[in-house]
C-alpha atoms as a PDB file:
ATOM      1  CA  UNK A   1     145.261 127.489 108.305  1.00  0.00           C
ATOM      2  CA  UNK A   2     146.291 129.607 105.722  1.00  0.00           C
ATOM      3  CA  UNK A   3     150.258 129.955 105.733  1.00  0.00           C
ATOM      4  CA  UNK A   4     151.845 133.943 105.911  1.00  0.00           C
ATOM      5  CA  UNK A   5     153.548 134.831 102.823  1.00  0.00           C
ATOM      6  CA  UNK A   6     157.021 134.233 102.536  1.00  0.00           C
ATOM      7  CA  UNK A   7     159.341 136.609 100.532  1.00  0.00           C
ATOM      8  CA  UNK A   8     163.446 135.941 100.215  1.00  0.00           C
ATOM      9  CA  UNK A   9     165.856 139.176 100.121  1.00  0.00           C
ATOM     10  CA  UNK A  10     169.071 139.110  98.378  1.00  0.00           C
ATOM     11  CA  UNK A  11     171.055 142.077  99.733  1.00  0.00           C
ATOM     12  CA  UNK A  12     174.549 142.261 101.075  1.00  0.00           C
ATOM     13  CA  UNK A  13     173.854 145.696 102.169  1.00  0.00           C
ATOM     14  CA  UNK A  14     172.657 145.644 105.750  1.00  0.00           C
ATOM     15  CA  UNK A  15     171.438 149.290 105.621  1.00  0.00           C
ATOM     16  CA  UNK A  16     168.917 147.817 102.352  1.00  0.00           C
ATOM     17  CA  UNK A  17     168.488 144.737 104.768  1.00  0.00           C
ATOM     18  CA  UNK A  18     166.709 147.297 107.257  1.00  0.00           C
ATOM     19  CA  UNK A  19     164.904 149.005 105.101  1.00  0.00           C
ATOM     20  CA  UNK A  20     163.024 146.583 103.181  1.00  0.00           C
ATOM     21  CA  UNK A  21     162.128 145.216 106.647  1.00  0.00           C
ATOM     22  CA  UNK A  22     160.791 148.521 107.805  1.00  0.00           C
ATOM     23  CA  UNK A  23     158.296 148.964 105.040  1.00  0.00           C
ATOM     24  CA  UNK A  24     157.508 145.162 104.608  1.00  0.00           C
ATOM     25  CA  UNK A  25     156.364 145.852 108.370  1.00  0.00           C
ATOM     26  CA  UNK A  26     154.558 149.062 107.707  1.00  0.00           C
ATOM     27  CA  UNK A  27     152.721 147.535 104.462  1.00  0.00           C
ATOM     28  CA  UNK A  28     149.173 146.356 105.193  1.00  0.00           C
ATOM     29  CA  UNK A  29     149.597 142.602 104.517  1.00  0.00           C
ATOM     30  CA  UNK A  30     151.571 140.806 106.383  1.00  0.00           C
ATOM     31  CA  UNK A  31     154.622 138.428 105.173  1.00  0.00           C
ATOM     32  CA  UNK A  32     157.787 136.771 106.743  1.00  0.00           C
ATOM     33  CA  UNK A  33     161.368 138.062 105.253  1.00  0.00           C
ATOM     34  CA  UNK A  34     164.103 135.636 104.993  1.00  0.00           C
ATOM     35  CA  UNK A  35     167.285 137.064 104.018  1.00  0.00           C
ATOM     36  CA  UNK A  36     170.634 135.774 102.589  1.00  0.00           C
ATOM     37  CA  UNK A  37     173.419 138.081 101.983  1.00  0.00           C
ATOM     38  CA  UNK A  38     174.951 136.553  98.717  1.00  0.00           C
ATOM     39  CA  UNK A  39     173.223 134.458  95.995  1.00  0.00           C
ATOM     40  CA  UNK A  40     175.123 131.279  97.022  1.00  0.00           C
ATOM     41  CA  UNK A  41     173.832 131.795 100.547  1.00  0.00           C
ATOM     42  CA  UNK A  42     170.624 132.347  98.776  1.00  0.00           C
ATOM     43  CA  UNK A  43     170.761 128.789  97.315  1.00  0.00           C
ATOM     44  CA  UNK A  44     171.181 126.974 100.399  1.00  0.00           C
ATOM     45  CA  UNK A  45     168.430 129.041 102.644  1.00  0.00           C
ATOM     46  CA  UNK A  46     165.756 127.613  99.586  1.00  0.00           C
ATOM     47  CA  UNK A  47     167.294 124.406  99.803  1.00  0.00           C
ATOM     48  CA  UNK A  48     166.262 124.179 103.980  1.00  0.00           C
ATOM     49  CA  UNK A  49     162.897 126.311 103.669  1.00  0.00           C
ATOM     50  CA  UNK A  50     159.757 123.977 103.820  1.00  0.00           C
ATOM     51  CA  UNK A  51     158.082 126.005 101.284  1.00  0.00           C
ATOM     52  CA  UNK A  52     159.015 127.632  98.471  1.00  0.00           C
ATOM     53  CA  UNK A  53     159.157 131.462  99.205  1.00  0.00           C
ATOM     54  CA  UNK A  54     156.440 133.213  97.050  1.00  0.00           C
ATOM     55  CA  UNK A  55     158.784 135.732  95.574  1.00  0.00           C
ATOM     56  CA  UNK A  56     162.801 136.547  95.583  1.00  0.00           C
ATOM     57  CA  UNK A  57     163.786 139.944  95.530  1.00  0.00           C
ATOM     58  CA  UNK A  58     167.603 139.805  95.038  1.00  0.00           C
ATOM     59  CA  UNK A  59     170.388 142.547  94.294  1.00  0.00           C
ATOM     60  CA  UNK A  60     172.276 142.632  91.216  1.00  0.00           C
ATOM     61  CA  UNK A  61     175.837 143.545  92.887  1.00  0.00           C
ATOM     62  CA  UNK A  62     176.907 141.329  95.617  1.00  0.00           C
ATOM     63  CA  UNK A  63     180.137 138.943  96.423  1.00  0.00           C
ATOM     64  CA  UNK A  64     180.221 135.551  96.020  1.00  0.00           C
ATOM     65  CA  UNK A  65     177.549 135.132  93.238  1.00  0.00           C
ATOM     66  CA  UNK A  66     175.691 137.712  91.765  1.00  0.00           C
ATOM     67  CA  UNK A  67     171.827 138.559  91.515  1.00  0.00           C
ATOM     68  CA  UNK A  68     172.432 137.553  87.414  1.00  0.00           C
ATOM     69  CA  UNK A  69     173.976 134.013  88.288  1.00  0.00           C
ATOM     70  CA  UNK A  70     171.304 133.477  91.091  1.00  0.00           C
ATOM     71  CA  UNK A  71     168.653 134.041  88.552  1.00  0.00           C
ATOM     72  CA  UNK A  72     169.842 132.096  86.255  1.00  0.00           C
ATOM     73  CA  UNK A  73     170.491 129.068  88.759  1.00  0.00           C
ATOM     74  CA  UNK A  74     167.196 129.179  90.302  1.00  0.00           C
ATOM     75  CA  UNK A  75     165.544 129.950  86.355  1.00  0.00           C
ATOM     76  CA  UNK A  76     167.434 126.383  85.858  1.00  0.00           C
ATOM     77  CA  UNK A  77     166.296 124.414  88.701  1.00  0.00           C
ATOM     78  CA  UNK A  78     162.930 121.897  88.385  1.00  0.00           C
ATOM     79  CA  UNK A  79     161.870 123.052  91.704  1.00  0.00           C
ATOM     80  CA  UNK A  80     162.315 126.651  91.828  1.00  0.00           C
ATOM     81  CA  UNK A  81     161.844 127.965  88.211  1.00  0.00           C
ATOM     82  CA  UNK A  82     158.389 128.762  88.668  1.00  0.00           C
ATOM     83  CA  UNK A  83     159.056 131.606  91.979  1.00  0.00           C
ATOM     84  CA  UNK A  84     159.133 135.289  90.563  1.00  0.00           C
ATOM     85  CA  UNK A  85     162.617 136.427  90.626  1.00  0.00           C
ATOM     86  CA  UNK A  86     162.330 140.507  91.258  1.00  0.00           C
ATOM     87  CA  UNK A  87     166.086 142.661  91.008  1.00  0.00           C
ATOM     88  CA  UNK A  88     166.076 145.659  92.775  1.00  0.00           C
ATOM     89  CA  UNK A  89     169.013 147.217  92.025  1.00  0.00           C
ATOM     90  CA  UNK A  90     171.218 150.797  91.306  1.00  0.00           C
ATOM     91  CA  UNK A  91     172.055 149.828  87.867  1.00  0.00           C
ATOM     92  CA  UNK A  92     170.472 151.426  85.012  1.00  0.00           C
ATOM     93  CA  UNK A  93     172.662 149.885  82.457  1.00  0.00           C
ATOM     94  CA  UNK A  94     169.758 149.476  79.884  1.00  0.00           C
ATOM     95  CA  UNK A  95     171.922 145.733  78.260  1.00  0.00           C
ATOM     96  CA  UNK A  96     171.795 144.368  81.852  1.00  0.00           C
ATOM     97  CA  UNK A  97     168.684 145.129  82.431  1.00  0.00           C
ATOM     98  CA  UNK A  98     167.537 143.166  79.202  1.00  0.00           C
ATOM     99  CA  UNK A  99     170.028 140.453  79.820  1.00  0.00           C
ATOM    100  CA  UNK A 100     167.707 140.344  83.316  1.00  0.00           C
ATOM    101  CA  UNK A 101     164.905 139.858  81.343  1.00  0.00           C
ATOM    102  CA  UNK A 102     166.200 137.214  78.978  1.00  0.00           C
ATOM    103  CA  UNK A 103     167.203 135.650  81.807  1.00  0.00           C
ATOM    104  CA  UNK A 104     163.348 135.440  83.307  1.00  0.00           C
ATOM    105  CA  UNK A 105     163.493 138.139  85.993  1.00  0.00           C
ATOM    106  CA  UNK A 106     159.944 138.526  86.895  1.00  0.00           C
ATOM    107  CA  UNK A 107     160.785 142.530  87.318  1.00  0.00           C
ATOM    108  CA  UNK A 108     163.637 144.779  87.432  1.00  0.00           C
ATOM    109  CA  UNK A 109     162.866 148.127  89.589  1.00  0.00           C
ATOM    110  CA  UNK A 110     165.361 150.526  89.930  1.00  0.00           C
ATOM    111  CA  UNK A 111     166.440 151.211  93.523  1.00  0.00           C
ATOM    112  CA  UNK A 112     164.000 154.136  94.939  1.00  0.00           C
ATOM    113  CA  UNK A 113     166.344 157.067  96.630  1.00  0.00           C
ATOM    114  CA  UNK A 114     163.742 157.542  99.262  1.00  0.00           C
ATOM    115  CA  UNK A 115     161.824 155.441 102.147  1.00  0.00           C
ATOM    116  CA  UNK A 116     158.425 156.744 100.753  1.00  0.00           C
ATOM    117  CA  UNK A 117     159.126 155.505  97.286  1.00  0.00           C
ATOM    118  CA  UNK A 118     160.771 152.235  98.632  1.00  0.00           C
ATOM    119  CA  UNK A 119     157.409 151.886 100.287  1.00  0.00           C
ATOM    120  CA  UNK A 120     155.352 152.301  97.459  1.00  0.00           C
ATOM    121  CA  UNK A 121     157.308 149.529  95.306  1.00  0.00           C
ATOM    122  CA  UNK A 122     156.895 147.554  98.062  1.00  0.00           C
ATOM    123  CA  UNK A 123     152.997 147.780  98.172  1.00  0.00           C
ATOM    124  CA  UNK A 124     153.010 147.625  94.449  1.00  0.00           C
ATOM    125  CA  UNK A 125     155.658 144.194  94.602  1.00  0.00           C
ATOM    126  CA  UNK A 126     153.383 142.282  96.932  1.00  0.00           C
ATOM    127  CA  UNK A 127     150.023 143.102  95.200  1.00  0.00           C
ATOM    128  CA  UNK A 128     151.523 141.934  91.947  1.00  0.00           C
ATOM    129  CA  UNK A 129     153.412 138.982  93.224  1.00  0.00           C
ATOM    130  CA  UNK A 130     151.839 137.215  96.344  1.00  0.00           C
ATOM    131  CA  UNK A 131     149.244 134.470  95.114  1.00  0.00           C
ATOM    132  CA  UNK A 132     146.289 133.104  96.806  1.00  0.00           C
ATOM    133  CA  UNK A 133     147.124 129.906  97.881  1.00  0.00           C
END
């Protein structure tokens, strides 16, 4: 039996918590959403999942450790390096962005104003990121 998708959010905003789980519900595939508030909270929900998530969509700005320093600890690590890393985040600083990149973010999408548009990088995020297993 083939397993459902599994995506990990990084967002300490509970308002982008609820969103991104409304549209991830309304999209046409379905996929299971784990979410960790921080990126050291991150680290220890993919140290007790079973399976490596297929993607990480993480926040740039949060407490603790930051979407850059999760990145760049999961971009490090022998068993996780290989999961697309997507930031969604506010910032349009055009040097963080490419410091993302450098870094091995899979993507870095700008954070849509609307539900709609959230919606539609959603669609577009799983089509381009979930693999047949």
């Amino acid at each position: 039996m083939k397993k459902m998708p599994l995506v990990l959010v990084v967002e300490d905003d509970e308002d982008d918590q609820l969103l991104l789980s409304f549209v991830a519900r309304q999209g046409s595939q379905p996929c299971e959403l784990v979410f960790a508030r921080d990126g050291e909270s991150a680290l220890d929900v993919l140290n007790s999942l079973k399976f490596s998530p297929d993607f990480i969509i993480t926040d740039l700005n949060m407490p603790r450790m930051d979407g850059m320093e999760l990145l760049r600890e999961i971009k490090a690590s022998p068993q996780w390096h290989a999961i697309p890393v997507v930031m969604l985040s506010t910032t349009e600083n055009q040097q963080t962005i490419h410091t993302a990149y450098s870094s091995g973010i899979s993507s870095f999408i700008c954070k849509p104003p609307t539900i709609e548009e959230l919606s539609v990088v959603w669609n577009q995020l799983y089509m381009l990121q979930i693999r047949p297993r």
